[in-house]
Structures are given as C-alpha cells and as structure tokens.
Protein backbone atom coordinates (compact mmCIF):
# COMPACT_ATOMS: atom_id res chain seq x y z
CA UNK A 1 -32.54 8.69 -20.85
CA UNK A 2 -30.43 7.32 -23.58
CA UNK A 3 -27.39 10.04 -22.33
CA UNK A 4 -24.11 7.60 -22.21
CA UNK A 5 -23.11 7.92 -18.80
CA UNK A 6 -19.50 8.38 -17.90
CA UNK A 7 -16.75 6.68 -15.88
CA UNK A 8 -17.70 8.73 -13.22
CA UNK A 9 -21.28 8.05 -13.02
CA UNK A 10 -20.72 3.88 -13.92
CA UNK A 11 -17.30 3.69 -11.56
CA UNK A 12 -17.21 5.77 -9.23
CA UNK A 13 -15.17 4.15 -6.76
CA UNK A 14 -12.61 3.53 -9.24
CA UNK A 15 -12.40 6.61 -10.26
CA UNK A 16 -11.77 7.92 -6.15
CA UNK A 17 -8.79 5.30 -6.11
CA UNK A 18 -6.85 6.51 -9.25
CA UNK A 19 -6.94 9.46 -7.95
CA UNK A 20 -6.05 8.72 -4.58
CA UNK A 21 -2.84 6.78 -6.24
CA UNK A 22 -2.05 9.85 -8.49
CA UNK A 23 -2.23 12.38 -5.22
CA UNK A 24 -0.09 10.22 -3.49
CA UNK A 25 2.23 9.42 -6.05
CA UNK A 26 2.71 12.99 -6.54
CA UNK A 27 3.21 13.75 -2.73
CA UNK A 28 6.03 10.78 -2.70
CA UNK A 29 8.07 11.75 -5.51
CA UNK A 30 5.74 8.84 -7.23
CA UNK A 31 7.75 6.29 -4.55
CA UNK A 32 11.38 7.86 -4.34
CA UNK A 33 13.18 6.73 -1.30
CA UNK A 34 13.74 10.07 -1.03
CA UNK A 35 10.74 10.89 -0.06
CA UNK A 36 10.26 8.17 2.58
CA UNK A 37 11.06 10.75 5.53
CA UNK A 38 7.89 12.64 4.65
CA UNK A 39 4.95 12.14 6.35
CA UNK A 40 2.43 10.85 3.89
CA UNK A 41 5.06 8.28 2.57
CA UNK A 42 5.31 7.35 6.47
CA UNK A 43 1.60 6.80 7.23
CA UNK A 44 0.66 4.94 3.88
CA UNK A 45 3.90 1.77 4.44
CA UNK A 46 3.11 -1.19 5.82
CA UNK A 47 5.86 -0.79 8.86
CA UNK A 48 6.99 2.75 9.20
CA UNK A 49 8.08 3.20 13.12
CA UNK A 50 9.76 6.72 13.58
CA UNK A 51 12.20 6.48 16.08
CA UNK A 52 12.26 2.80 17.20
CA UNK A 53 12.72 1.43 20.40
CA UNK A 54 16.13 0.05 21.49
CA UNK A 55 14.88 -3.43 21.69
CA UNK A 56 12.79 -3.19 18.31
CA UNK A 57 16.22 -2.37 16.94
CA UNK A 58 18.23 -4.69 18.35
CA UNK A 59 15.62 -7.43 17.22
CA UNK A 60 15.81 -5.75 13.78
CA UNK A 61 19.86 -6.31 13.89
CA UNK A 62 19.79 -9.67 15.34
CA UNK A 63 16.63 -11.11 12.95
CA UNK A 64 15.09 -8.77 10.94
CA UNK A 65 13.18 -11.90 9.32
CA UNK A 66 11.14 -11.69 12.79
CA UNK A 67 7.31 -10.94 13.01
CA UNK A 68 8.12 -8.61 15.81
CA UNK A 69 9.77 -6.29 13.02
CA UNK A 70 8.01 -7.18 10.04
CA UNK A 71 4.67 -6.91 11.50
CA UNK A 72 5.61 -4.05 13.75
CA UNK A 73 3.08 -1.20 13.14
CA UNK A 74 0.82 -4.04 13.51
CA UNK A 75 1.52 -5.05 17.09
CA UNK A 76 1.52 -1.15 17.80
CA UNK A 77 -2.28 -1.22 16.78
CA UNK A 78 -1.44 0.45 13.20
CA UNK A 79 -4.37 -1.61 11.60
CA UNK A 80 -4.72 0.84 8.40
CA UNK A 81 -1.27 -0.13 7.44
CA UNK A 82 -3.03 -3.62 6.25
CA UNK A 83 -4.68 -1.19 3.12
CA UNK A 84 -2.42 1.83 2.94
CA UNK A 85 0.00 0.58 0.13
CA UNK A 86 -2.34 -0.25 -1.95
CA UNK A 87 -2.25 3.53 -2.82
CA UNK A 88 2.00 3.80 -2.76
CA UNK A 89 3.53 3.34 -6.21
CA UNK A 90 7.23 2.69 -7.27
CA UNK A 91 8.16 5.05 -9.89
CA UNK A 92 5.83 6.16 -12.68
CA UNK A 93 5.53 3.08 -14.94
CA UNK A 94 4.33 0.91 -11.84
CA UNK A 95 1.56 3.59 -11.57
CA UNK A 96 0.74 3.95 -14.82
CA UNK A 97 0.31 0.04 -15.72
CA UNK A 98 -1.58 -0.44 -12.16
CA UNK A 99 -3.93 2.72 -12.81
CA UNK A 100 -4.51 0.95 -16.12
CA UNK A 101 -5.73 -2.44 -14.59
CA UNK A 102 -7.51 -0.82 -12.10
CA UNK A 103 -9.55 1.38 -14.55
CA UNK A 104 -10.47 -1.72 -16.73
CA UNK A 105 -11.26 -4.27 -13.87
CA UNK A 106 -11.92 -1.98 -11.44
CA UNK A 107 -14.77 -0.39 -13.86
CA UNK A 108 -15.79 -4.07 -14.99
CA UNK A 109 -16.53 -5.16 -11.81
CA UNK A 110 -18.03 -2.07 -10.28
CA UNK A 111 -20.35 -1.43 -13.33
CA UNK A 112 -21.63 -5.32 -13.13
CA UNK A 113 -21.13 -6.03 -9.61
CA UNK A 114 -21.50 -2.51 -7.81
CA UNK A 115 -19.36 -0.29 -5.88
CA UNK A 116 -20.19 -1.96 -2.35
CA UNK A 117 -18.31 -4.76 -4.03
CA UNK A 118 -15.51 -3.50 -5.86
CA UNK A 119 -14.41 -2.16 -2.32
CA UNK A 120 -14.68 -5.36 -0.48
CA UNK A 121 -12.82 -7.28 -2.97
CA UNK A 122 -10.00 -4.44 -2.80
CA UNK A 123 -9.97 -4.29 0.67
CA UNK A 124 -9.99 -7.95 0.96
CA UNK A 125 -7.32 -8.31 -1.41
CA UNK A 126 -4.97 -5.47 -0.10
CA UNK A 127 -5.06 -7.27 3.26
CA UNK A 128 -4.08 -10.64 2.45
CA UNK A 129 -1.93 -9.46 0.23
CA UNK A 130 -0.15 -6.68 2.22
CA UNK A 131 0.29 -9.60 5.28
CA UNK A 132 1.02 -12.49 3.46
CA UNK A 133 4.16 -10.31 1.69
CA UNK A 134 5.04 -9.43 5.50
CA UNK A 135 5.14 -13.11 6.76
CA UNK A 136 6.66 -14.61 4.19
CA UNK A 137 9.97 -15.36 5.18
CA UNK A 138 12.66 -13.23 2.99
CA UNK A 139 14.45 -16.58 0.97
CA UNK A 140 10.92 -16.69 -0.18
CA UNK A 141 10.22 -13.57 -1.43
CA UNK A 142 8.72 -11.88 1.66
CA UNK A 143 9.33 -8.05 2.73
CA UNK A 144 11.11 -6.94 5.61
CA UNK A 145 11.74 -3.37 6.84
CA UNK A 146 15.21 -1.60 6.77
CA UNK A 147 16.61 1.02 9.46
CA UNK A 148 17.38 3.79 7.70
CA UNK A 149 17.87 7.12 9.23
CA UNK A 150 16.52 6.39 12.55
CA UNK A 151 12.84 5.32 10.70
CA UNK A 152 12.23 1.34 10.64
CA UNK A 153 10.34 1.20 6.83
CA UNK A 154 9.10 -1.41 4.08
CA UNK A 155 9.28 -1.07 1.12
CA UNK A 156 5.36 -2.50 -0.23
CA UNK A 157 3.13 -0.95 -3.10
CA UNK A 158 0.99 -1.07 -5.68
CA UNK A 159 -2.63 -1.69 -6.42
C-alpha cells in the first residue's frame, strides 16, 4: 500500500530505546546525584556496589585508579553493567541532544540496515565504550567510582 509508514513501523528499536532513556531519565531525576541512592540509578551504573567490602574500600582509598575498583561490579559477575548506561543521562540537555542522534542514526541505520543490526552495533558500541572509559587510567580521561554514602558509584552515561 502506498500508506507512509511511521517511525514506529520503520524504527522500531529506536523508538524502544528513547523511550527507555526518557523512563529512566525520569526515574533518576534525569541523572541528579541525588537520585543515585535509588535503585534504578543503582542497577543501570557501570560500578554501583552497595555496601562495599572493607578491603574493596581500602583499595578504593589507597588506589582508586585500580581495576579492582573501577571494574568492580564486573569481577562480582555484574555483566549488564557493560550496556546499562547507555540508557543513564546527565541532566536534560545531554538527553535531549543524545535522543536526537539516536532518532536520526538510529532510524537511518535501522530502516536501511534492520533492527537485528541497529542492536548489535549499540550493544557493541556501549561495551567497548562503557570498558574502555573504565580502564583508562584517570590523567587520561578514564572514570573511576567515588564512595559516597556507603555506595561505591561511577558516574558513566549517555547513548
């Protein structure tokens, strides 16, 4: 039929992640540190350990540059935590300009490509990205988790 089809029906899986990002940014105070405490702001960081161990934060005070902190929700089997902040977004302009990427590539690629790939490219991307920002070593621009109130977080996001 000559019908135009809509964004839904040519993108779907674009579609699912903006609003993923807009549910989430809602339920985190769209990335307020606030918020961290809360539980969906927990589960979606790269490293978010809830009460950590006495020798996870003594390695955190002596080096918190070390892979045992950075990459510690990791080692505890935490895999998700690779993909998760993809869907976390800093304040509302960092959503906004990221939901307006992802609509135009996002759709782009999904329309010519399909949706199986569109999803490996983001999950292939969100992983190295989300690790390599966790290895990097700090002087260079890498992430590492703070200790604040008893929860060892980071501080990654965006699409």
């Amino acid at each position: 039929s000559g019908k135009p089809r809509g964004i839904f029906e040519t993108a779907p899986l674009t579609m699912v992640m903006v609003m993923i990002c807009a549910v989430v940014a809602l339920l985190t105070g769209f990335g307020s540190a606030e918020y961290d405490q809360r539980a969906v702001a927990r589960a979606l960081k790269f490293v978010a350990v809830d009460s950590p161990s006495d020798e996870l934060k003594q390695a955190w005070m002596t080096n918190p540059d070390s892979m045992e902190v950075r990459l510690a929700s990791i080692y505890r089997g935490e895999l998700w935590r690779t993909i998760s902040p993809i869907f976390y977004h800093h304040g509302t302009f960092h959503l906004i300009f990221n939901m307006l990427w992802l609509v135009q590539l996002g759709r782009m690629i999904e329309t010519r490509y399909g949706t199986l790939r569109l999803a490996i490219i983001v999950v292939f991307s969100a992983i190295v990205s989300n690790v390599i920002q966790c290895v990097v070593p700090f002087q260079l621009g890498g992430a590492i988790p703070i200790l604040q109130n008893n929860l060892l977080i980071n501080h990654l996001g965006g699409m």
